[in-house]
Protein backbone atom coordinates (compact mmCIF):
# COMPACT_ATOMS: atom_id res chain seq x y z
CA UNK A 1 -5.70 42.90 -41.97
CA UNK A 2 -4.19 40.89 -44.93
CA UNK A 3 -3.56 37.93 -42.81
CA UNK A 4 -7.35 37.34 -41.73
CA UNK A 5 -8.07 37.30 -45.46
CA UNK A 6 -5.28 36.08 -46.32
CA UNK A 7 -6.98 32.34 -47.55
CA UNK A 8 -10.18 34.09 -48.30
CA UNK A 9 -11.92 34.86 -51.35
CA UNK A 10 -15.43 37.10 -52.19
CA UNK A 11 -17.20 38.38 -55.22
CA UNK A 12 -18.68 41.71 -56.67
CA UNK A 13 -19.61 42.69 -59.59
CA UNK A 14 -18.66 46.16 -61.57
CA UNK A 15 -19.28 47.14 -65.28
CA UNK A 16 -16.85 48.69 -67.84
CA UNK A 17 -18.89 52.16 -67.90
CA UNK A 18 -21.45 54.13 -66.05
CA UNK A 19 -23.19 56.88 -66.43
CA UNK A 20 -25.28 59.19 -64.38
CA UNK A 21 -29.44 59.74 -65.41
CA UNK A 22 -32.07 62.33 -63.97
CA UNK A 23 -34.87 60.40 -63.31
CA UNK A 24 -38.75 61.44 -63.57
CA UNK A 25 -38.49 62.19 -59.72
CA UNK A 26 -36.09 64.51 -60.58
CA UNK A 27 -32.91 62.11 -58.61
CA UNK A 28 -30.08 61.77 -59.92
CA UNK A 29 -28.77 58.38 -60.43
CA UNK A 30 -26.15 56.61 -61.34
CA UNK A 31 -25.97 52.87 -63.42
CA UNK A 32 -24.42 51.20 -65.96
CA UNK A 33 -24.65 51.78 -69.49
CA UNK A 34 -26.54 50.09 -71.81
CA UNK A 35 -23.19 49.00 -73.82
CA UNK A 36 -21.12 48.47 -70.69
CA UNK A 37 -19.60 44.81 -70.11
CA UNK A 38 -19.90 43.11 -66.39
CA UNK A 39 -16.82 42.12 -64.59
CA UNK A 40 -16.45 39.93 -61.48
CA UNK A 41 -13.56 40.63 -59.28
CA UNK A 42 -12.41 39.96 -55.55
CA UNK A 43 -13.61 42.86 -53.26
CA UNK A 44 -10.51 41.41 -50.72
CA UNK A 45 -7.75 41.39 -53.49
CA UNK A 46 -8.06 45.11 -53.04
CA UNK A 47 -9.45 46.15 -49.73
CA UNK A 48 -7.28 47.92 -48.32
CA UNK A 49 -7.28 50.56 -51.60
CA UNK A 50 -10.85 50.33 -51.90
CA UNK A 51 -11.55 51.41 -48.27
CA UNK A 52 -8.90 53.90 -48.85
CA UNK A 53 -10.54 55.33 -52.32
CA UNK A 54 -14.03 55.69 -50.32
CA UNK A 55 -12.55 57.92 -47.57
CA UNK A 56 -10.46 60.26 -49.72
CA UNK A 57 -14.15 60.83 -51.88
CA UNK A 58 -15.47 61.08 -48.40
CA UNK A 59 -13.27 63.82 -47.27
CA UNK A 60 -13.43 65.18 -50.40
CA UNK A 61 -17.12 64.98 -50.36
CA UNK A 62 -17.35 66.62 -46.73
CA UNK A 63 -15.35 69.42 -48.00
CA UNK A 64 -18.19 71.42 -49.68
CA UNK A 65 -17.27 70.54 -53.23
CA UNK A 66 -19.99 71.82 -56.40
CA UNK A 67 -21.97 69.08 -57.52
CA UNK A 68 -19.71 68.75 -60.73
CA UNK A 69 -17.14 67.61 -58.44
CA UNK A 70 -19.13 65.66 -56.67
CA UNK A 71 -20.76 63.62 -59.14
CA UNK A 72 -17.75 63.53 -61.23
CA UNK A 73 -15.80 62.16 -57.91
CA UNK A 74 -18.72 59.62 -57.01
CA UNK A 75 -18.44 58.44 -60.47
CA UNK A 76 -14.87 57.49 -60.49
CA UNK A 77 -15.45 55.64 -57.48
CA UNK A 78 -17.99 53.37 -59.07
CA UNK A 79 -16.07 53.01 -61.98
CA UNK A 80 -13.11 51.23 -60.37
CA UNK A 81 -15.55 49.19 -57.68
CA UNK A 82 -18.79 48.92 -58.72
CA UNK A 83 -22.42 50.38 -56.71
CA UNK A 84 -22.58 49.64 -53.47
CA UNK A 85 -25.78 47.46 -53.64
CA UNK A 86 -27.51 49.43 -50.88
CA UNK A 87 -31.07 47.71 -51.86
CA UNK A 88 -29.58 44.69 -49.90
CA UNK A 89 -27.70 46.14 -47.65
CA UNK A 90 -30.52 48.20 -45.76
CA UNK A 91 -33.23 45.13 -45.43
CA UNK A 92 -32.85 42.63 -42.50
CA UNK A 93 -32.30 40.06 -44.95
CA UNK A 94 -31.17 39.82 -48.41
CA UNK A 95 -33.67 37.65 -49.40
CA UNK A 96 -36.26 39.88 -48.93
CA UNK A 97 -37.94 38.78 -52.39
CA UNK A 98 -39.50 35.92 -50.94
CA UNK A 99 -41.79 37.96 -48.58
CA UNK A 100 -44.40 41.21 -49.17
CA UNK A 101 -42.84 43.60 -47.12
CA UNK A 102 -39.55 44.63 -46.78
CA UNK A 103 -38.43 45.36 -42.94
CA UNK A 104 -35.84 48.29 -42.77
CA UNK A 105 -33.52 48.71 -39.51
CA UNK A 106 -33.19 52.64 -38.74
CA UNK A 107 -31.09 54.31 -41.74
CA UNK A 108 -30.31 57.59 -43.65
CA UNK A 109 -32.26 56.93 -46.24
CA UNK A 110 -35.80 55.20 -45.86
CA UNK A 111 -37.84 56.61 -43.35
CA UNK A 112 -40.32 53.62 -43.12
CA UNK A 113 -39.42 50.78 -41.43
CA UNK A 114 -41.24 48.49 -43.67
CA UNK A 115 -42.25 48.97 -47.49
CA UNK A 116 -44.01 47.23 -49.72
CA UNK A 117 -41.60 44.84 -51.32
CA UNK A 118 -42.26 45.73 -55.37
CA UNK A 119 -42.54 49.02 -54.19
CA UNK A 120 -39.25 49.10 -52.98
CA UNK A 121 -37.51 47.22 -55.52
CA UNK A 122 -39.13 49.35 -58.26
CA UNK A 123 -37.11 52.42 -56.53
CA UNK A 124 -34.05 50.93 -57.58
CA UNK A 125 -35.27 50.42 -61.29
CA UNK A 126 -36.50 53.92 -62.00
CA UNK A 127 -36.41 53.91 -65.91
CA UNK A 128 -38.51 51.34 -66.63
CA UNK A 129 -40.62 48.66 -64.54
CA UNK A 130 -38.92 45.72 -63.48
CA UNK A 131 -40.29 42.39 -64.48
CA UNK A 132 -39.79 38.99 -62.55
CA UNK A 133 -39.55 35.98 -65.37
CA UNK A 134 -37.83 33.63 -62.47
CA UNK A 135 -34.15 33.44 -61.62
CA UNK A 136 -32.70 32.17 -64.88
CA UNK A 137 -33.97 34.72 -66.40
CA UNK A 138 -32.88 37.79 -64.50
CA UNK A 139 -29.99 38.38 -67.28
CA UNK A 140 -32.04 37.23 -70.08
CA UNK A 141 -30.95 38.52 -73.63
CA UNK A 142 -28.06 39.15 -72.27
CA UNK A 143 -24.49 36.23 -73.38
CA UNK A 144 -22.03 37.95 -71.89
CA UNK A 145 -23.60 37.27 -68.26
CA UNK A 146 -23.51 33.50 -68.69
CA UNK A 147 -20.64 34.02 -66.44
CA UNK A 148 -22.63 36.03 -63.75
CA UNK A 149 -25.41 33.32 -63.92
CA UNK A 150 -23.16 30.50 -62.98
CA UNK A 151 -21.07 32.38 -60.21
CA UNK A 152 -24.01 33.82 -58.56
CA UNK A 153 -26.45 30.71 -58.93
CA UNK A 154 -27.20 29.85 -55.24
CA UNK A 155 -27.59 33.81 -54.01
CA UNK A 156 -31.07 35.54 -52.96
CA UNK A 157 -32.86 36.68 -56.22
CA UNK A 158 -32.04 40.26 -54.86
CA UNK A 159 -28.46 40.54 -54.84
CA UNK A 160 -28.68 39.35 -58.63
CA UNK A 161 -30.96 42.21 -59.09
CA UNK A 162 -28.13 44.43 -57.61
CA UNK A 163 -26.13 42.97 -61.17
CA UNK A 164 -28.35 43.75 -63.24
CA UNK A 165 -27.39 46.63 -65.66
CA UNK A 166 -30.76 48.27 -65.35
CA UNK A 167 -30.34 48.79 -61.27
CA UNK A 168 -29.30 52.09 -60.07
CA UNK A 169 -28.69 54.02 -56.97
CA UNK A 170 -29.14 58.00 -56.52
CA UNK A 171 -26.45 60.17 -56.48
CA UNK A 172 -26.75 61.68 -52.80
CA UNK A 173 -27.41 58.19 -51.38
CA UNK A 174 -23.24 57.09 -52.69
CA UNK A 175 -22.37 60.19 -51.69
CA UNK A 176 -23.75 60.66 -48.19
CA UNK A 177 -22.39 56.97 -47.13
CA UNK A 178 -18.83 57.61 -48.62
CA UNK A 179 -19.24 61.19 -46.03
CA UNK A 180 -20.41 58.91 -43.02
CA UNK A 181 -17.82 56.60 -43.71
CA UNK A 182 -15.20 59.14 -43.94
CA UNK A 183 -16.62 60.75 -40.61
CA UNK A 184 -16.76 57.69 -38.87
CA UNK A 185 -12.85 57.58 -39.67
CA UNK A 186 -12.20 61.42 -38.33
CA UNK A 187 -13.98 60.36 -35.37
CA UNK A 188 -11.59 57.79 -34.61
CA UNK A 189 -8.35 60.22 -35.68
CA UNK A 190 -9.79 63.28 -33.25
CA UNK A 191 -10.66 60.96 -30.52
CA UNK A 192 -7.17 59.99 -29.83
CA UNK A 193 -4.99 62.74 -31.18
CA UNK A 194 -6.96 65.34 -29.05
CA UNK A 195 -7.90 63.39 -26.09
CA UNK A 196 -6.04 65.48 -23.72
CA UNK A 197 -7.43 68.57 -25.09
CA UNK A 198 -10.82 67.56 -25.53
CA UNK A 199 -13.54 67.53 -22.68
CA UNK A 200 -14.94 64.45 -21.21
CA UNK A 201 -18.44 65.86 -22.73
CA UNK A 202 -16.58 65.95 -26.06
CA UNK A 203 -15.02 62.66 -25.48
CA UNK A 204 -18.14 60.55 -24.50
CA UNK A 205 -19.90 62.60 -28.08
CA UNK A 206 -17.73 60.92 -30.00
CA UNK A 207 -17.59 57.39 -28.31
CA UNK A 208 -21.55 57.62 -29.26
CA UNK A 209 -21.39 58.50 -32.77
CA UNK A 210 -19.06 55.90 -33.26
CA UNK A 211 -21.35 53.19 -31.33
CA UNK A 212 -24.18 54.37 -33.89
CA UNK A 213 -22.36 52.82 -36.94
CA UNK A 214 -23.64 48.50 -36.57
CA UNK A 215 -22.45 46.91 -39.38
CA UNK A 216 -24.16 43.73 -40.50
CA UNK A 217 -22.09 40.53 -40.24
CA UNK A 218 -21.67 38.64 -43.46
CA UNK A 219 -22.13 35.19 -43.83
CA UNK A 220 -19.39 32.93 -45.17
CA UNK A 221 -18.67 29.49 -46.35
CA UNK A 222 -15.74 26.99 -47.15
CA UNK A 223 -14.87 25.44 -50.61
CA UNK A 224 -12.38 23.00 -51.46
CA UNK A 225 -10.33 23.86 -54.30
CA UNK A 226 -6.47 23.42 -54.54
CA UNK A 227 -6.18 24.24 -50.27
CA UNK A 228 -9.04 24.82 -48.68
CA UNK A 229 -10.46 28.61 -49.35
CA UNK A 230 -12.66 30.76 -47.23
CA UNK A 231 -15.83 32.68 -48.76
CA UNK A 232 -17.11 35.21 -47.35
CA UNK A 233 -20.55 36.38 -48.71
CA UNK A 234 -21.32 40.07 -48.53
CA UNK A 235 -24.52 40.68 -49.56
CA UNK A 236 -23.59 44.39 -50.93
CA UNK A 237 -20.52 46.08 -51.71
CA UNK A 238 -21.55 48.61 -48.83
CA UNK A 239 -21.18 45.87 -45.84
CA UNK A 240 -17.48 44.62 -47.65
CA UNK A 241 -16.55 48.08 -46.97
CA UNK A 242 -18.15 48.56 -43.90
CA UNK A 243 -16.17 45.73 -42.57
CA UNK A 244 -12.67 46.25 -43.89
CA UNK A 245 -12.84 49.35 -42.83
CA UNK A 246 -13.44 48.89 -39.25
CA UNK A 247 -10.91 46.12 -39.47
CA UNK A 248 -8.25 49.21 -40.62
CA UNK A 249 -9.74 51.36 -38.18
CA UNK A 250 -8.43 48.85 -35.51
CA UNK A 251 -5.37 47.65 -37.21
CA UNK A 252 -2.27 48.65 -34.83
CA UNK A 253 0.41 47.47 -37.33
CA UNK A 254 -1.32 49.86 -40.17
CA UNK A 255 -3.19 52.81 -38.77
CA UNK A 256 -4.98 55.05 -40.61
CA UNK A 257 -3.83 58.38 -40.92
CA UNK A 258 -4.61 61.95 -42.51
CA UNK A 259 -1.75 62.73 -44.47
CA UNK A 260 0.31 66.24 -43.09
CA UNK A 261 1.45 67.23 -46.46
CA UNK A 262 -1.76 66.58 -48.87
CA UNK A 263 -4.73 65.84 -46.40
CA UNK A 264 -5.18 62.29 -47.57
CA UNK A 265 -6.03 59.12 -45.91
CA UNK A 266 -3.50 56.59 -46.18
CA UNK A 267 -2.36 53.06 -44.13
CA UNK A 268 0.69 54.36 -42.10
CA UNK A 269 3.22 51.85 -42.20
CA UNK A 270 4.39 52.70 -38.68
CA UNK A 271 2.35 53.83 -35.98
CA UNK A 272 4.32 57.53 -35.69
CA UNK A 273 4.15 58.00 -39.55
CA UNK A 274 2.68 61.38 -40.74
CA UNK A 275 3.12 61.93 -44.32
CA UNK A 276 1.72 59.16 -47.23
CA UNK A 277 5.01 59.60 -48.73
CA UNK A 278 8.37 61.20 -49.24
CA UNK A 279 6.92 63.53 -51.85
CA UNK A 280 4.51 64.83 -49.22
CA UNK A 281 7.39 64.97 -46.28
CA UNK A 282 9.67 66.52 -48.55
CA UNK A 283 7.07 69.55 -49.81
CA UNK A 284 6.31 70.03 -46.39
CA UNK A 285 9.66 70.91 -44.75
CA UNK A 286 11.44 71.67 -47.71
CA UNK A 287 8.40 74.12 -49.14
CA UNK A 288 6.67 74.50 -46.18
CA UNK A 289 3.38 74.32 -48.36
CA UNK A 290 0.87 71.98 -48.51
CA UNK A 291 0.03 70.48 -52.15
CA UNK A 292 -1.98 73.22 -54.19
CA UNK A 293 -5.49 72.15 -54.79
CA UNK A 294 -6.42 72.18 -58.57
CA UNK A 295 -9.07 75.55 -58.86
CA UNK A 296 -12.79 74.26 -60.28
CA UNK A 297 -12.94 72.77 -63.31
CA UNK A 298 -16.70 72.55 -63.45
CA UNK A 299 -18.60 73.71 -66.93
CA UNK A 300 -21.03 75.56 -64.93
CA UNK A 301 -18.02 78.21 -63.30
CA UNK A 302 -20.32 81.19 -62.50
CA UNK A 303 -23.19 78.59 -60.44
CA UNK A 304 -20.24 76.48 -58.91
CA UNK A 305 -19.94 78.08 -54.92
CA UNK A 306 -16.64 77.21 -54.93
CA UNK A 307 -15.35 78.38 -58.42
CA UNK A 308 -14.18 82.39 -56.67
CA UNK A 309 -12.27 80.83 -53.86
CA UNK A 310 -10.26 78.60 -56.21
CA UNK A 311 -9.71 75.65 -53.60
CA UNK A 312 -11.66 72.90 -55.49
């Protein structure tokens, strides 16, 4: 995968801290803080960790953990990477701003397929309506986004919404697509490593479930600067993934693979590879044990489900 970007460049943007809020519909969500700083950084310069960082939470995620865990997981995530911008990543275009209703392709989250476009911006701004005072403004009161205003100058008034440090996403919303995207990987690792064990019913399941996950092609452009540089615009964090991860998915020279030893996701280096690294391969054969799994550490012990079974 590095050699496709390998003259390519993109842009997100993630803040120093977040925090998660219960808002007045009683969802959890999760934004920056008020005394956080923006950052932009290159989505590509780390792809292959990122994508690797949203299955692990995935599988971690799928595993049942208490919602301390969860959140505290979720969290971490968005930390290193930033939200996934999922307000522009569900419409069928990312400048939906410019029109009164916002059209919605079939997804986990919205029912309707068309809303009301303040309505649905509003959902992403829960503490406090948002107010329009034109582009130049959208970061007004704000110097240390000069920087964001000249990078992201020429993109839909949306995606520099997504910047803002009053947008937010719920909770459940990060956590369910880190899950699909995690399952979406599992489907891949059972469909081939049980094929001759599995049913052609079975089989033709999974082939389906895997057809069900379209991604959204991203746009891109060329700019001259000391060679000539690909840009690829992703209109949310959530289709960068989407893509790099179904370029990994079909990478031959650097499968993905569950760990053996530790139940991880990793980028084998070989096709036949097993363990993510000596450490694992050497507690497996040596120890025949699989890492421990730290017991719950959540403040809430006696309301956590997993707390008496000691495998969070």
């Amino acid at each position: 995968m590095n050699g496709i970007f390998l003259q390519s460049r993109s842009s997100w943007v993630r803040y120093s801290k977040y925090e998660i809020r219960p808002g007045k519909d009683g969802v959890r969500y999760i934004l920056p803080r008020k005394d956080s700083t923006p950052e932009i950084y290159d989505p590509l310069a780390v792809s292959t960790e990122m994508v690797l960082d949203a299955l692990n939470v995935g599988m971690v995620l799928m595993g049942g953990s208490c919602p301390y865990i969860t959140e505290r997981k979720i969290l971490e995530f968005v930390q290193k990477y930033g939200l996934l911008g999922i307000m522009t990543a569900l419409p069928t275009t990312a400048d939906f701003f410019k029109y009164d209703t916002v059209y919605l392709p079939k997804n986990r989250f919205i029912r309707d397929d068309a809303v009301e476009t303040t309505e649905y911006i509003q959902s992403f701004f829960p503490f406090g309506k948002f107010n329009f005072n034109g582009r130049n403004r959208l970061y007004a009161n704000a110097i240390d986004m000069q920087e964001l205003i000249d990078t992201f100058k020429d993109d839909p008034i949306p995606m520099n919404m997504c910047r803002l440090r009053q947008y937010a996403e719920p909770v459940d919303w990060i956590a369910a697509q880190l899950k699909d995207w995690a399952f979406n990987m599992l489907n891949t690792e059972f469909y081939y490593k049980d094929y001759d064990s599995t049913d052609e019913e079975t089989r033709l399941m999974l082939q389906k479930s895997m057809r069900a996950f379209r991604g959204i092609a991203p746009s891109y452009h060329i700019e001259l600067l000391d060679k000539p540089t690909l840009f690829w615009d992703f209109h949310s964090l959530f289709h960068a993934i989407e893509m790099m991860l179904y370029l990994l998915i079909t990478d031959d020279a650097k499968p993905l693979r569950i760990c053996k030893g530790c139940d991880k996701v990793f980028a084998a280096p070989r096709s036949n590879a097993v363990f993510c690294s000596t450490r694992c391969k050497n507690r497996y054969y040596l120890c025949g044990e699989q890492e421990q799994k730290p017991k719950c550490t959540c403040p809430a012990q006696n309301e956590c489900s997993q707390f008496n079974k000691g495998d969070n």
